[in-house]
Protein backbone atom coordinates (compact mmCIF):
# COMPACT_ATOMS: atom_id res chain seq x y z
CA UNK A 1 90.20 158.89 101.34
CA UNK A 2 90.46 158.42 104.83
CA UNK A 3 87.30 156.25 104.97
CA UNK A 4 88.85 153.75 102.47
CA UNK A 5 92.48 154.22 104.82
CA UNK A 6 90.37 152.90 107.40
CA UNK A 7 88.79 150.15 105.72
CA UNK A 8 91.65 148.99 104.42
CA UNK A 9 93.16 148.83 108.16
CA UNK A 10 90.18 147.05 109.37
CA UNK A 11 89.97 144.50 107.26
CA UNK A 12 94.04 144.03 107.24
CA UNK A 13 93.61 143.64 111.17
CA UNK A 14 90.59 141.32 110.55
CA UNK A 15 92.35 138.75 108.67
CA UNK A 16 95.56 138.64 110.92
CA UNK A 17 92.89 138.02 113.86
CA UNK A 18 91.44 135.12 111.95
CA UNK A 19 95.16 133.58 111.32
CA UNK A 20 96.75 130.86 112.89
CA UNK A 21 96.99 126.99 112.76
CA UNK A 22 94.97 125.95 110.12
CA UNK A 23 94.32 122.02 108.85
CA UNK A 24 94.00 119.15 111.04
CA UNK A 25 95.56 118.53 114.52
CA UNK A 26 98.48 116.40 114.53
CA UNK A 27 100.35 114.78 117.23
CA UNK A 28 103.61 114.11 118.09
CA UNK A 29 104.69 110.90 116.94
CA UNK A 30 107.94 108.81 117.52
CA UNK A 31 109.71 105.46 117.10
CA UNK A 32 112.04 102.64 116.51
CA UNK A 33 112.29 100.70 113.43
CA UNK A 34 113.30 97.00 113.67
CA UNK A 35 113.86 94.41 111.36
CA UNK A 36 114.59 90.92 112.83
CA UNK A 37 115.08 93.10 116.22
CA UNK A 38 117.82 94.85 114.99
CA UNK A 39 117.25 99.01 113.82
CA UNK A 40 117.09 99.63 110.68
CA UNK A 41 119.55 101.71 109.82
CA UNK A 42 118.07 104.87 107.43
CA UNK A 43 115.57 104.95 105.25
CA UNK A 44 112.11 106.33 105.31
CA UNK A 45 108.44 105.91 107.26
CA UNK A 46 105.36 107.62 106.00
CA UNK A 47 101.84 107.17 107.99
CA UNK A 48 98.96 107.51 105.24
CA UNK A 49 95.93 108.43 106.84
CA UNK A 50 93.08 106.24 106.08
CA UNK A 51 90.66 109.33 105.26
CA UNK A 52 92.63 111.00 103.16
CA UNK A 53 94.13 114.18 103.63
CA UNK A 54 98.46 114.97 104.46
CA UNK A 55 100.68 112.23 105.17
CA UNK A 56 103.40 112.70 107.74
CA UNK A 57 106.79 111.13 107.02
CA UNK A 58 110.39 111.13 108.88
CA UNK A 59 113.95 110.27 108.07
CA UNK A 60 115.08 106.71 109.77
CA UNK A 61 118.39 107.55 111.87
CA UNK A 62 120.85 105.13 112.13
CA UNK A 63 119.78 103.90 115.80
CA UNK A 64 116.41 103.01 113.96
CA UNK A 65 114.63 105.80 115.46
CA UNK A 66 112.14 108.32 113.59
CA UNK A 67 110.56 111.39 114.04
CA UNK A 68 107.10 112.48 112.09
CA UNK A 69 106.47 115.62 110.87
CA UNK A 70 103.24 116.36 108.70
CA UNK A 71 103.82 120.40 108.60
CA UNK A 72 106.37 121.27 110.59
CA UNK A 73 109.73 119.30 112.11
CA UNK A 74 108.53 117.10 115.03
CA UNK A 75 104.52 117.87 114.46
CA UNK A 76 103.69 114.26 114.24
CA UNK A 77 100.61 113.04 112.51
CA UNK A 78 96.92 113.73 112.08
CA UNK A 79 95.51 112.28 114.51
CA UNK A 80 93.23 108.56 113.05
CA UNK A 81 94.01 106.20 111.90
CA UNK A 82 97.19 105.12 109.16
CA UNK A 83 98.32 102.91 106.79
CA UNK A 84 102.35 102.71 107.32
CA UNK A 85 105.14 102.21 104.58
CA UNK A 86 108.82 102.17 105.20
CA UNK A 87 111.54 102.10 102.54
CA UNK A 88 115.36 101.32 102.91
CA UNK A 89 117.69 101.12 100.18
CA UNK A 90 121.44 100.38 100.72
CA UNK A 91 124.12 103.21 99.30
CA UNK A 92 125.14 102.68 96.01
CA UNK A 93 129.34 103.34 95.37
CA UNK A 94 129.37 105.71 92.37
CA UNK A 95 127.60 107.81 89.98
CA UNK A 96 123.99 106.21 89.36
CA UNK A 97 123.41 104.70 86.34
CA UNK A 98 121.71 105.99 83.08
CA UNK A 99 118.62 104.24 84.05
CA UNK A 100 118.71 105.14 87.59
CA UNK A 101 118.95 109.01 86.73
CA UNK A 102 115.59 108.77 84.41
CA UNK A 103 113.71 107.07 87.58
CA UNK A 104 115.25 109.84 89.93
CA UNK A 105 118.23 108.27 91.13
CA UNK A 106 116.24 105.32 92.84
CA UNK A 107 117.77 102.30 93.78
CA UNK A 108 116.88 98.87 92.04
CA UNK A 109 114.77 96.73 93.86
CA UNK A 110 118.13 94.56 94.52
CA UNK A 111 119.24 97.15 96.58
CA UNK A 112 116.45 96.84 98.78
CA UNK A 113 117.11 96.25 102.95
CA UNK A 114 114.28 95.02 103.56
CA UNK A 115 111.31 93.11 101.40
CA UNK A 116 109.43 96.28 98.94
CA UNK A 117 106.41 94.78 100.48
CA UNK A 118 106.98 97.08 103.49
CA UNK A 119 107.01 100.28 100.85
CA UNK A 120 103.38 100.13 99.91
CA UNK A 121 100.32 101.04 102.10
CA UNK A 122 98.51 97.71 100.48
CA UNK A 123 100.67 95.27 101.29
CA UNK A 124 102.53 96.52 104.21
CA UNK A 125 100.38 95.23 106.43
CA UNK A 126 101.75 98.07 108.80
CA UNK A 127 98.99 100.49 110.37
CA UNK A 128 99.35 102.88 113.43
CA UNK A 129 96.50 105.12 115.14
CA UNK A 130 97.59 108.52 116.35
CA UNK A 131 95.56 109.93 119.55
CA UNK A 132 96.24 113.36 121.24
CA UNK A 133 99.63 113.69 123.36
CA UNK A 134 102.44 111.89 122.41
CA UNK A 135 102.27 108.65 120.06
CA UNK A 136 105.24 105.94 120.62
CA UNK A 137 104.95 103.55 117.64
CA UNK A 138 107.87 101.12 117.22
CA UNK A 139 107.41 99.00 113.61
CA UNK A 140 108.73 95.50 114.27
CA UNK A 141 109.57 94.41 110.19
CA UNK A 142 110.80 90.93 109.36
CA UNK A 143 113.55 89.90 106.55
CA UNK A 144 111.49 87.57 105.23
């Protein structure tokens, strides 16, 4: 019995030993969003990284700035190379329609801030790459 005690023990403190950050490095990544050189205010970025694998994605504050986080708050992103997609949808007054709830409360496309072409990786003609240390990468959008 105490054989298997020990075992048990040994293996325990073997696995604990072979913990800690696991999956790919990120890097701390930052910026300002801009449309017409003006901040967007709120809304959402999310780098896609062109090899697959997790995207990162922030919050857009109401200054334009964001944040990244892949696994943890303020992370950043793996570090490559990324497709970019931001989406910004004005506040709707009221309860959201019928409709609305069955899509998951998301806005219309009239509600839009800025063109939907900026909300997918194909035609947002938005990419970033992420190195080691810290990343600044502002996203200059247009209106039109």
């Amino acid at each position: 019995m105490k054989s298997c005690s020990c075992s048990i023990i040994g293996i325990t403190l073997l696995a604990l030993c072979g913990c800690g950050p696991s999956g790919p490095a990120t890097a701390p990544t930052r910026g300002v969003v801009t449309v017409d050189g003006m901040p967007l205010d709120g809304g959402q970025v999310m780098f896609w990284p062109v090899d697959g694998g997790r995207p990162a994605g922030s919050k857009i504050a109401a200054d334009g700035t964001y944040v990244l986080q892949t696994f943890e708050a303020g992370d950043g992103a793996v570090l490559g190379e990324h497709q970019v997609t931001v989406k910004s949808f004005a506040e709707t007054s009221g309860p959201a329609s019928f409709e609305e709830e069955i899509r998951g409360g998301l806005a219309t496309p009239a509600e839009a801030k800025i063109p939907l072409r900026y909300a997918v990786e194909a035609t947002s003609g938005l990419t970033a790459t992420v190195v080691e240390g810290e990343n600044e990468v502002n996203l200059e959008l247009t209106s039109q």
